[in-house]
Structures are given as C-alpha cells and as structure tokens.
C-alpha atoms as a PDB file:
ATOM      1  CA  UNK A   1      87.485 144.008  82.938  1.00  0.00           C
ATOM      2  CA  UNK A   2      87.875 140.136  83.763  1.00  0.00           C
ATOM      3  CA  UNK A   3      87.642 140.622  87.313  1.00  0.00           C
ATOM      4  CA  UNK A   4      84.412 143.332  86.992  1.00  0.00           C
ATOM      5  CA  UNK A   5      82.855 140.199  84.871  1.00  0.00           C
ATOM      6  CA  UNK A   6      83.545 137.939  87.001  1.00  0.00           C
ATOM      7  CA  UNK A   7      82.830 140.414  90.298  1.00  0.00           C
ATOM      8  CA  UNK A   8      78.675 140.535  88.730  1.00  0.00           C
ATOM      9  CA  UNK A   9      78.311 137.330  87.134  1.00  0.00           C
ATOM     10  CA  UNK A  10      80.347 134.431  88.454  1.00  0.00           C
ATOM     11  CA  UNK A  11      78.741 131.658  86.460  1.00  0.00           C
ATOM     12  CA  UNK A  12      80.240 128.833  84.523  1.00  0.00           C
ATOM     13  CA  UNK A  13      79.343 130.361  81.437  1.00  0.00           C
ATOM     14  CA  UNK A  14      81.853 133.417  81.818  1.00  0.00           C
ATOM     15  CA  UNK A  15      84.866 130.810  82.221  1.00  0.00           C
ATOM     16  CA  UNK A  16      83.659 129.019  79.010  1.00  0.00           C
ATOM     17  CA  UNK A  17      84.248 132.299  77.484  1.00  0.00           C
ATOM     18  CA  UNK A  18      87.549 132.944  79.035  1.00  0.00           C
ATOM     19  CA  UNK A  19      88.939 129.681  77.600  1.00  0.00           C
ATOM     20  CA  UNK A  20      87.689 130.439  74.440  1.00  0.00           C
ATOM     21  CA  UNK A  21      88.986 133.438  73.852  1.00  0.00           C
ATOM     22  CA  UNK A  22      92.522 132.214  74.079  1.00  0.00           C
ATOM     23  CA  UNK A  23      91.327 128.248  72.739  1.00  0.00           C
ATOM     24  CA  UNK A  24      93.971 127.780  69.657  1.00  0.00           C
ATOM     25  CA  UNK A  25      92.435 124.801  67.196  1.00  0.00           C
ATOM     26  CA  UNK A  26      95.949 123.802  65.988  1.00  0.00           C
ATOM     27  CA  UNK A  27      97.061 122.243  69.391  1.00  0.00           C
ATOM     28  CA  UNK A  28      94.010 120.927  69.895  1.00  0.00           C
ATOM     29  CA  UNK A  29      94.582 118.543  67.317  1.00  0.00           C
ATOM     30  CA  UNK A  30      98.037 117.908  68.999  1.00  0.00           C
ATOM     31  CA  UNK A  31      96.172 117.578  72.304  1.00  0.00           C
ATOM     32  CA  UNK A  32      93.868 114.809  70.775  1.00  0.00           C
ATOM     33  CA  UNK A  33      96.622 112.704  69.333  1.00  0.00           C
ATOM     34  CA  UNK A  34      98.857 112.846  72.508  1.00  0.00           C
ATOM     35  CA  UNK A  35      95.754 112.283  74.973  1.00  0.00           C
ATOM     36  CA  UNK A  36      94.327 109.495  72.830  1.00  0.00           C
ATOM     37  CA  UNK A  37      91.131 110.227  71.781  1.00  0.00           C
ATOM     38  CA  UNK A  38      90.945 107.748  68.904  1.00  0.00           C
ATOM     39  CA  UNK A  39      88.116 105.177  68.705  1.00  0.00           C
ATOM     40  CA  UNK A  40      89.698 102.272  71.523  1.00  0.00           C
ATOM     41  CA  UNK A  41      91.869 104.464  73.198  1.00  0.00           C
ATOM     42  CA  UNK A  42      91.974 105.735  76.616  1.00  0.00           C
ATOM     43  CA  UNK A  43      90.781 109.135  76.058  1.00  0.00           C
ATOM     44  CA  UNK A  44      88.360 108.289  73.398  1.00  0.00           C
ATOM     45  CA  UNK A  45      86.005 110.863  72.219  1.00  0.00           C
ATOM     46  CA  UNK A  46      87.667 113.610  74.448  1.00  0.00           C
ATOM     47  CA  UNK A  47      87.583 117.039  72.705  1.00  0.00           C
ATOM     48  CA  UNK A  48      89.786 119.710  73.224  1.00  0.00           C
ATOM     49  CA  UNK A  49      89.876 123.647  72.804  1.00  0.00           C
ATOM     50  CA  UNK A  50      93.866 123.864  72.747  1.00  0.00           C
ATOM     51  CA  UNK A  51      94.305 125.771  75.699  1.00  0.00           C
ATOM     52  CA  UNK A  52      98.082 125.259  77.819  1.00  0.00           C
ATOM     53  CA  UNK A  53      97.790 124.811  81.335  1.00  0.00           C
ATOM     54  CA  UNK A  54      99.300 128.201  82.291  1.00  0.00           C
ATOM     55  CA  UNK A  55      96.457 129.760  80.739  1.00  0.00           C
ATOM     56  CA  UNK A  56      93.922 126.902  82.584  1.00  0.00           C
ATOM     57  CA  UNK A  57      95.402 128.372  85.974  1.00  0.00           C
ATOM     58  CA  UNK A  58      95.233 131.635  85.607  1.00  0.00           C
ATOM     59  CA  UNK A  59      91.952 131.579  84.295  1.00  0.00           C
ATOM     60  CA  UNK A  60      91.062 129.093  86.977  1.00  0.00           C
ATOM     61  CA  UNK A  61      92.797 131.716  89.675  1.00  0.00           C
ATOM     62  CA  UNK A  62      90.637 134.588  88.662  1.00  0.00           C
ATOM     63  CA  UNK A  63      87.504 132.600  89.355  1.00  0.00           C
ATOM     64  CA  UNK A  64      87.917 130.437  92.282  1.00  0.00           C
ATOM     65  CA  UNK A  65      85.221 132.320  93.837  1.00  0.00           C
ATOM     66  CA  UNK A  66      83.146 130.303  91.719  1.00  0.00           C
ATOM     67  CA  UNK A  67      80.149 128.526  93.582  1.00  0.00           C
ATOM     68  CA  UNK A  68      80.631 125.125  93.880  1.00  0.00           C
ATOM     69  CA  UNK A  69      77.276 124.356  91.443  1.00  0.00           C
ATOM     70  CA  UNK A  70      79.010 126.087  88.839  1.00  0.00           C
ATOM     71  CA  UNK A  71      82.022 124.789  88.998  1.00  0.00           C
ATOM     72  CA  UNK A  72      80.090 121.309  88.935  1.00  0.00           C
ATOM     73  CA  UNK A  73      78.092 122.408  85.274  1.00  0.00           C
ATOM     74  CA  UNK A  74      81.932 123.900  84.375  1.00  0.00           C
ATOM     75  CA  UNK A  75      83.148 120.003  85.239  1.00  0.00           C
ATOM     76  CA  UNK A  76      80.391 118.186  83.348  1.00  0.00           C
ATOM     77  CA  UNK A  77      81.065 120.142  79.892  1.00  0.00           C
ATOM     78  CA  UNK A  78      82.804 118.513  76.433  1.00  0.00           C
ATOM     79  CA  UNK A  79      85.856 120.141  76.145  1.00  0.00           C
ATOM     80  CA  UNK A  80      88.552 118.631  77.874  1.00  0.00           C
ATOM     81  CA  UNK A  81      90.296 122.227  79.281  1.00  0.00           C
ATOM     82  CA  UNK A  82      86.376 123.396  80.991  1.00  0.00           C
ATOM     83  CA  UNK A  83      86.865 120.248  83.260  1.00  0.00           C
ATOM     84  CA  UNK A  84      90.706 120.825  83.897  1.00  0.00           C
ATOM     85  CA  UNK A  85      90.088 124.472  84.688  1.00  0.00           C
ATOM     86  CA  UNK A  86      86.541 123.300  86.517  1.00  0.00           C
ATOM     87  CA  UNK A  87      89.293 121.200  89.105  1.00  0.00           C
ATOM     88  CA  UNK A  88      92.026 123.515  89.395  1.00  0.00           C
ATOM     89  CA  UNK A  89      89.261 125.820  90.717  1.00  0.00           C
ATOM     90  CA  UNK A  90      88.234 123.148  93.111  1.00  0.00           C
ATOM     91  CA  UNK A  91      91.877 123.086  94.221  1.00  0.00           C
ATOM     92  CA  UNK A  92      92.581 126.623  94.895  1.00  0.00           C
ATOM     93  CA  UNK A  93      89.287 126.293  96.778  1.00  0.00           C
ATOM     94  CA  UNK A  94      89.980 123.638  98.640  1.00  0.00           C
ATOM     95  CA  UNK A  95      93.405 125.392  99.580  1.00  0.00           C
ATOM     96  CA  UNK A  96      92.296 128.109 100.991  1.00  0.00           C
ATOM     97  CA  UNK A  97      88.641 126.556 102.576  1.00  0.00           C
ATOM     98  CA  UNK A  98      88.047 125.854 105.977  1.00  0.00           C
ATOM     99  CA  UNK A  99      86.918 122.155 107.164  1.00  0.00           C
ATOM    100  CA  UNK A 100      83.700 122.581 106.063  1.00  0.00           C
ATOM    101  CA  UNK A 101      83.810 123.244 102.736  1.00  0.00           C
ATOM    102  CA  UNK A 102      87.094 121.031 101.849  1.00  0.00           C
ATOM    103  CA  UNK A 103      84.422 118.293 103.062  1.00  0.00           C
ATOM    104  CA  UNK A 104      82.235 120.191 100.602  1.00  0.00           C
ATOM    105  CA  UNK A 105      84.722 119.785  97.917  1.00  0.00           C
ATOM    106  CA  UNK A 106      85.811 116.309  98.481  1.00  0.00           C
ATOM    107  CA  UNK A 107      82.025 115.310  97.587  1.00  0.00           C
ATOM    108  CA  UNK A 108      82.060 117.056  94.919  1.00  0.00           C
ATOM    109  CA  UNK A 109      85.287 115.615  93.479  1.00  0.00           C
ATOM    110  CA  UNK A 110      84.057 112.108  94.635  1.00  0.00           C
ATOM    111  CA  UNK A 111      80.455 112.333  93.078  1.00  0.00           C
ATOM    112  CA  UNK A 112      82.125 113.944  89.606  1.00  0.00           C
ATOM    113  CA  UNK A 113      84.894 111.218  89.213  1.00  0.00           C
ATOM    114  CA  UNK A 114      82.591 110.071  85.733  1.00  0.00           C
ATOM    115  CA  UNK A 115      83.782 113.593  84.360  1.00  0.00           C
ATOM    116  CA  UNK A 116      87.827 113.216  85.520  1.00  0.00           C
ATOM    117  CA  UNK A 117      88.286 110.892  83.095  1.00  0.00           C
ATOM    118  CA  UNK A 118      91.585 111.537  82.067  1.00  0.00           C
ATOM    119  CA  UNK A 119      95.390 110.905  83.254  1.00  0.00           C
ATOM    120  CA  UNK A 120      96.375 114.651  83.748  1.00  0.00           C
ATOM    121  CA  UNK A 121      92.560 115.530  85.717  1.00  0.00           C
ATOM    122  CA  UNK A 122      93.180 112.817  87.782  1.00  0.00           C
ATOM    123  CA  UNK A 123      96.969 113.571  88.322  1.00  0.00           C
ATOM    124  CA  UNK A 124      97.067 117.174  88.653  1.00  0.00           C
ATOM    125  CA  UNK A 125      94.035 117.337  91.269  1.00  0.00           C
ATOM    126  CA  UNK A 126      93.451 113.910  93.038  1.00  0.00           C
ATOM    127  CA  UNK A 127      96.805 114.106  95.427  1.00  0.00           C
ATOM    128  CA  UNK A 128      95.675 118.169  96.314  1.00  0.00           C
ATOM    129  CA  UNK A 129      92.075 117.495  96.639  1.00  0.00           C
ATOM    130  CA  UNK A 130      92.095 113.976  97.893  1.00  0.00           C
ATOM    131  CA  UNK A 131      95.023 113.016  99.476  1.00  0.00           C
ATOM    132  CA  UNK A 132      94.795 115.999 100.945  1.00  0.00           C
ATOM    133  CA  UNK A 133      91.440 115.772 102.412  1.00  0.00           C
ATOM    134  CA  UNK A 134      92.104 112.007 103.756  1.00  0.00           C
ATOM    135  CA  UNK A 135      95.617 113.013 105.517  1.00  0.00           C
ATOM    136  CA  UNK A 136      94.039 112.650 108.789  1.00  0.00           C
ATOM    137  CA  UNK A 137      91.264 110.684 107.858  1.00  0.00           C
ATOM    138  CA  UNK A 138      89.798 106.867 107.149  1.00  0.00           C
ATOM    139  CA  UNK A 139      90.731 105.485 103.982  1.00  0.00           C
ATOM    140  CA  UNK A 140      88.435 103.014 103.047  1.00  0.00           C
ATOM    141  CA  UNK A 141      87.072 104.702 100.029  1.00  0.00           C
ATOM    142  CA  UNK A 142      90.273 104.852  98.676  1.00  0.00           C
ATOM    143  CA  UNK A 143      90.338 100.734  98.791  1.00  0.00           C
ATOM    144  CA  UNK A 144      86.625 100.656  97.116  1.00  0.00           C
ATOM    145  CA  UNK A 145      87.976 103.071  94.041  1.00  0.00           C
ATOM    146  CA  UNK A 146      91.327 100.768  93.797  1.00  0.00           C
ATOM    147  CA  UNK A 147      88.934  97.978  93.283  1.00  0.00           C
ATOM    148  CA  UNK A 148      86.277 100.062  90.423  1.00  0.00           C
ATOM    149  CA  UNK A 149      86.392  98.781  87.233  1.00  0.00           C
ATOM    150  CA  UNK A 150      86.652 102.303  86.168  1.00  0.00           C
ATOM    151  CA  UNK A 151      90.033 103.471  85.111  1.00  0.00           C
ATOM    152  CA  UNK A 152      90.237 106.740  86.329  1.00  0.00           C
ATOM    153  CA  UNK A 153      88.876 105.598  89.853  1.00  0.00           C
ATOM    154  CA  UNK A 154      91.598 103.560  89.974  1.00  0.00           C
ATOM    155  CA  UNK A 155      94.493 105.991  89.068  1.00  0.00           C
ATOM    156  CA  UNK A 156      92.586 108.433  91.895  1.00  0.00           C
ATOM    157  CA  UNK A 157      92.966 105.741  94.269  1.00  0.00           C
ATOM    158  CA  UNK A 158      96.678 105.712  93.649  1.00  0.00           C
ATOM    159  CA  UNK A 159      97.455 109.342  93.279  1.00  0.00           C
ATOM    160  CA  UNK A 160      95.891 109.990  96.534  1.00  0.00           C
ATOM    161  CA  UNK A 161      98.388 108.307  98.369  1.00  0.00           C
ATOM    162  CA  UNK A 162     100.835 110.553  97.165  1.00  0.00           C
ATOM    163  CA  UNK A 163     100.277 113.123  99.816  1.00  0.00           C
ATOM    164  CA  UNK A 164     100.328 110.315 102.181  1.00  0.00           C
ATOM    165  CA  UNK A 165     104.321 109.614 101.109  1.00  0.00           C
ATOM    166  CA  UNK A 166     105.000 112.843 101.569  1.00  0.00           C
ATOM    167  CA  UNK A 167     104.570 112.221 105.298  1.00  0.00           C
ATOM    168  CA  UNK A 168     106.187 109.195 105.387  1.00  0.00           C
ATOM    169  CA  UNK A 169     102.588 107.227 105.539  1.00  0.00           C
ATOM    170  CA  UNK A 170     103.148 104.645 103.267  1.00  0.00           C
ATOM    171  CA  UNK A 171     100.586 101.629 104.343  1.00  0.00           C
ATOM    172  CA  UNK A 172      98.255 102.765 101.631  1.00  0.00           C
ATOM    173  CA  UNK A 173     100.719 103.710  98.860  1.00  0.00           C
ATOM    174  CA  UNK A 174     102.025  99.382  99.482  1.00  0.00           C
ATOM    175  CA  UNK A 175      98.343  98.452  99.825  1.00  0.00           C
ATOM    176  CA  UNK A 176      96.683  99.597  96.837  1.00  0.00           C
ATOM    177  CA  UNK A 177      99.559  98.566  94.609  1.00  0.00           C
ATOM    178  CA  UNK A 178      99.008  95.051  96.001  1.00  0.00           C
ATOM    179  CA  UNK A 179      95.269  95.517  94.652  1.00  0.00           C
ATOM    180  CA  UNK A 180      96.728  96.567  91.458  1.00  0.00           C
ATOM    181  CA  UNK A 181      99.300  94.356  90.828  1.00  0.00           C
ATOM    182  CA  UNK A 182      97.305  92.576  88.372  1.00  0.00           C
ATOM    183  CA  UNK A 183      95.843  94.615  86.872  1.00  0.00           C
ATOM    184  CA  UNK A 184      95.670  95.222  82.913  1.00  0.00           C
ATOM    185  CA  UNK A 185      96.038  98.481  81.898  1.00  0.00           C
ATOM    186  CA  UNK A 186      99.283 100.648  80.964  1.00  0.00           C
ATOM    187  CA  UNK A 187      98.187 104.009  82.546  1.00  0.00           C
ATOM    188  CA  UNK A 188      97.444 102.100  86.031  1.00  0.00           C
ATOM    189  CA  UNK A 189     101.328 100.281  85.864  1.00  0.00           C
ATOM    190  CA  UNK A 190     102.435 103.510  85.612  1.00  0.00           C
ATOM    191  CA  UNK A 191     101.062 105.288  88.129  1.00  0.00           C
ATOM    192  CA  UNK A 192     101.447 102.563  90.849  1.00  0.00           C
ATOM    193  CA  UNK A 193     104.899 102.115  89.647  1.00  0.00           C
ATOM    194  CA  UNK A 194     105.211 106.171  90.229  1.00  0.00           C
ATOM    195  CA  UNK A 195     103.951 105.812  93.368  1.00  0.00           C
ATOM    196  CA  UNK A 196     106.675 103.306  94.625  1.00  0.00           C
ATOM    197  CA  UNK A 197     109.312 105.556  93.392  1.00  0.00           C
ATOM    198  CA  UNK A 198     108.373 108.184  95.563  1.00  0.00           C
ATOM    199  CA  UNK A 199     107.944 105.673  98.381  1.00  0.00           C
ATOM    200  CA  UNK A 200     111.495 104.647  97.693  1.00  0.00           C
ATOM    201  CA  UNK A 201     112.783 108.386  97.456  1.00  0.00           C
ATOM    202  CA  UNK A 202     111.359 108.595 101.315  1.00  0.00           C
ATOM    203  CA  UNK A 203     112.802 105.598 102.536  1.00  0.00           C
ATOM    204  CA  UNK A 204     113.928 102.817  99.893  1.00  0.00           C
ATOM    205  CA  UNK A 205     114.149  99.963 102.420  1.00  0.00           C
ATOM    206  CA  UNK A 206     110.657 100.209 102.715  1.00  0.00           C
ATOM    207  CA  UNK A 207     110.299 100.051  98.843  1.00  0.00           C
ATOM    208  CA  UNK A 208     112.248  97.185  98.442  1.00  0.00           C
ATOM    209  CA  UNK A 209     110.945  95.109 101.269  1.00  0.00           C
ATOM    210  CA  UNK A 210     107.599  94.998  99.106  1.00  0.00           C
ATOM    211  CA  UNK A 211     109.386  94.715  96.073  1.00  0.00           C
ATOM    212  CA  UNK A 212     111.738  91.453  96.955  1.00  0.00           C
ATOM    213  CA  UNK A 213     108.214  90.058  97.863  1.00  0.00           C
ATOM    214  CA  UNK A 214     106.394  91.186  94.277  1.00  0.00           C
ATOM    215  CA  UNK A 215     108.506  92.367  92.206  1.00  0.00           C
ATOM    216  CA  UNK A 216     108.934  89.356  89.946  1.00  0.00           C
ATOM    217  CA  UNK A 217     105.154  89.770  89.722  1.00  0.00           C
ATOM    218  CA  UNK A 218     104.623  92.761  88.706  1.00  0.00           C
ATOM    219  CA  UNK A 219     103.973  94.133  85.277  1.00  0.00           C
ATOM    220  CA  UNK A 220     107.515  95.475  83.620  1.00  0.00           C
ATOM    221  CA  UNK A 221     106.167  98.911  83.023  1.00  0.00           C
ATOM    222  CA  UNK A 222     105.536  99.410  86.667  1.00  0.00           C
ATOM    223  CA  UNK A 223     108.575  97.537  88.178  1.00  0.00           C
ATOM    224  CA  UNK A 224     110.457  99.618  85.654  1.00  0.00           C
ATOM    225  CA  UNK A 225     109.022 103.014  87.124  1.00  0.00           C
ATOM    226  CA  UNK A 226     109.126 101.605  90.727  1.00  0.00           C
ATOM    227  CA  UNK A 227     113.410 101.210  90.130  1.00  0.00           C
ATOM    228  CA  UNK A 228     114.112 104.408  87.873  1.00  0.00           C
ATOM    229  CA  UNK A 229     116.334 106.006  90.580  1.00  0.00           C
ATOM    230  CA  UNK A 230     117.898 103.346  92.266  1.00  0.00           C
ATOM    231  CA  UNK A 231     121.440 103.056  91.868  1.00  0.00           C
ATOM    232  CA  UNK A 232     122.414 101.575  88.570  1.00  0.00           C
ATOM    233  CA  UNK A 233     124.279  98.364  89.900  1.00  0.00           C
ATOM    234  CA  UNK A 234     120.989  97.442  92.201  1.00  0.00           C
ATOM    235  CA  UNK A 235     118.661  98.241  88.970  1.00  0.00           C
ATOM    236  CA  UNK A 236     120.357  95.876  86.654  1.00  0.00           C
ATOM    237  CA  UNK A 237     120.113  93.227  89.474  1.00  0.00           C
ATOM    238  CA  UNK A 238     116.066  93.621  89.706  1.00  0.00           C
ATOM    239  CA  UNK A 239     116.023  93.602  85.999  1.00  0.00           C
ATOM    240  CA  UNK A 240     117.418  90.353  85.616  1.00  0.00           C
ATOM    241  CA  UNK A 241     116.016  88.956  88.535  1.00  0.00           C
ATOM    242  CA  UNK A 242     118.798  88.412  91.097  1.00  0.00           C
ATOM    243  CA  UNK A 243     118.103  89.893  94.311  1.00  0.00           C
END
C-alpha cells in the first residue's frame, strides 16, 4: 500500500504521514531532554514526534524518489524526525545520482543548512552528502562555514572532512581545527576533537605532529577526544603535559 501511495503521490505530505503513524509521544519527551531543547540550550525549541532512526530510514528508503522540492518543504518542517528523514532521503539520493544531480543536492544541503540545526542532522548527513561531494573538489566553502558564527555550519565544516580521512587527505581535517581551536562551544570541541582521532587512527604521526604544536592550547574536551585511543602510557603523558 506504502509503495502504491507513494507510486501516485510522492509529496512531502505522504512522509509526514508515514512518520506519524509510527510517532510515539513518550520518547519524544526523552528526545527533547537528551537533544536539549530547553530555553538556552543548543537545541532549543526543537520538537520531536518520537520516531527511532530505523524507522527514519526505512521510511526515508521508500521515498527517495522524492523530488528534490519536496524533500526541501519535508526539510523546512517543525518536527525534528521530518528534517532527519528529509536528509537521509537526500543521502540515498545523492548515493545513487549521477554528477548532475549530487551537484543538485549539494545546493540543496548548502542553501538548507538554517534547517540542519542539530548535532545528529549535521553528523549523520554532512560527511555522505558533503564530504562526499567535495572529495575531488575545491574546498573553500568548507573554510567560509568553519568561520560562520552559526553552530551547525561549523560542525558541517568539520564533519565534512571526515570522508577526506578516510582517504588519507588530511590538510583540511588539521586546517579547520586550527580555525576552531578557539572556539567556545562544547559540541564544536567535540567534533574537531573526533575528527583528530580518526586522523590519528589513519596515521597518528600525523596527529601528533599538530598536536605537540597545539595541544596545550586546545580546549580539554577536544584534546581529550583527539587522544582517546592512543596507548595509555602516551595519553597520560599529553594529559599532564610532558611530551
């Protein structure tokens, strides 16, 4: 019946239906308190339906046919779970779309970033859509979004690079946590700090060559993240400052 539905109609409307019909209002009270929606917080105002993820992609799966104006009125809706399901349809798009439309996509993810304005939109969908887009591209927008006072700009900026690591391309990844070194918020230090570790789980000379030169600078949340794996001996030693 779902696919008949969305076979004739294919509109934003009939996701927003989908996710309703399995929305549960218990956990999304659970999924306001642990996304912090309360006044001053990071996620303030965000409203949720109480929908898990698995649900999201399947749902998301069956209508990645969607046109990409749809899926931009999905994005720009209240409820926290039509603008998750709204990008994982972008990125089963975009894997599957020839050059074209991934450029198609990428604008679209670029000109909606107001709308990913939370830690899991951003991290489930900026490294596949992003990253992915950039691989064999110029960067530069990635260095103007590192610099946005917007939060979420800034955590795109850094997730991006992740596909870069994954190709041992790490100029970016060391560049934009240089940007970021400074800066002030929690959700930022941890996703730069992220992005080191992975830069150290490629090749961890690299890592610590920019980390005996910052390291002492950095905020403890991210130097903390950027050392989780090393070996315990060498982790105590950055800790208390002696290498």
């Amino acid at each position: 019946m779902l696919g008949l539905i969305i076979q004739i109609n294919m509109k934003a409307e009939n996701v927003k239906k989908e996710l309703k019909k399995v929305a549960d209002p218990k956990k999304a009270k659970d999924l306001s308190w642990f996304f912090k929606t309360g006044k001053g917080e990071y996620g303030e105002g965000d409203r949720f339906l109480g929908i898990n993820m698995g649900e999201q992609r399947r749902i998301a799966k069956e209508f990645k046919d969607l046109e990409l104006t749809e899926v931009q009125k999905l994005l720009k809706n209240k409820f926290h779970e039509e603008r998750m399901t709204a990008l994982l349809i972008l990125v089963y798009k975009f894997a599957e779309a020839d050059e074209k439309l991934r450029k198609q996509i990428f604008e679209v993810y670029l000109k909606n970033t107001k709308y990913i304005n939370n830690w899991d939109l951003v991290d489930v969908t900026a490294p596949r859509i992003v990253g992915s887009y950039l691989i064999d591209k110029e960067r530069k927008v990635l260095y103007k979004m590192a610099r946005s006072k917007n939060l979420w700009q800034k955590r795109i900026a850094v997730l991006a690079t992740f596909i870069f690591i994954k190709e041992k391309q790490f100029e970016d990844s060391l560049n934009i946590a240089k940007i970021l070194l400074n800066d002030k918020h929690d959700l930022i230090h941890k996703a730069v700090g992220w992005m080191l570790r992975e830069v150290g789980n490629q090749e961890q000379a690299v890592e610590e060559k920019f980390l005996q030169k910052y390291y002492k600078k950095m905020p403890r949340t991210m130097f903390r993240y950027a050392i989780e794996k090393f070996e315990e001996g060498k982790r105590q030693r950055y800790l208390k400052g002696v290498i």
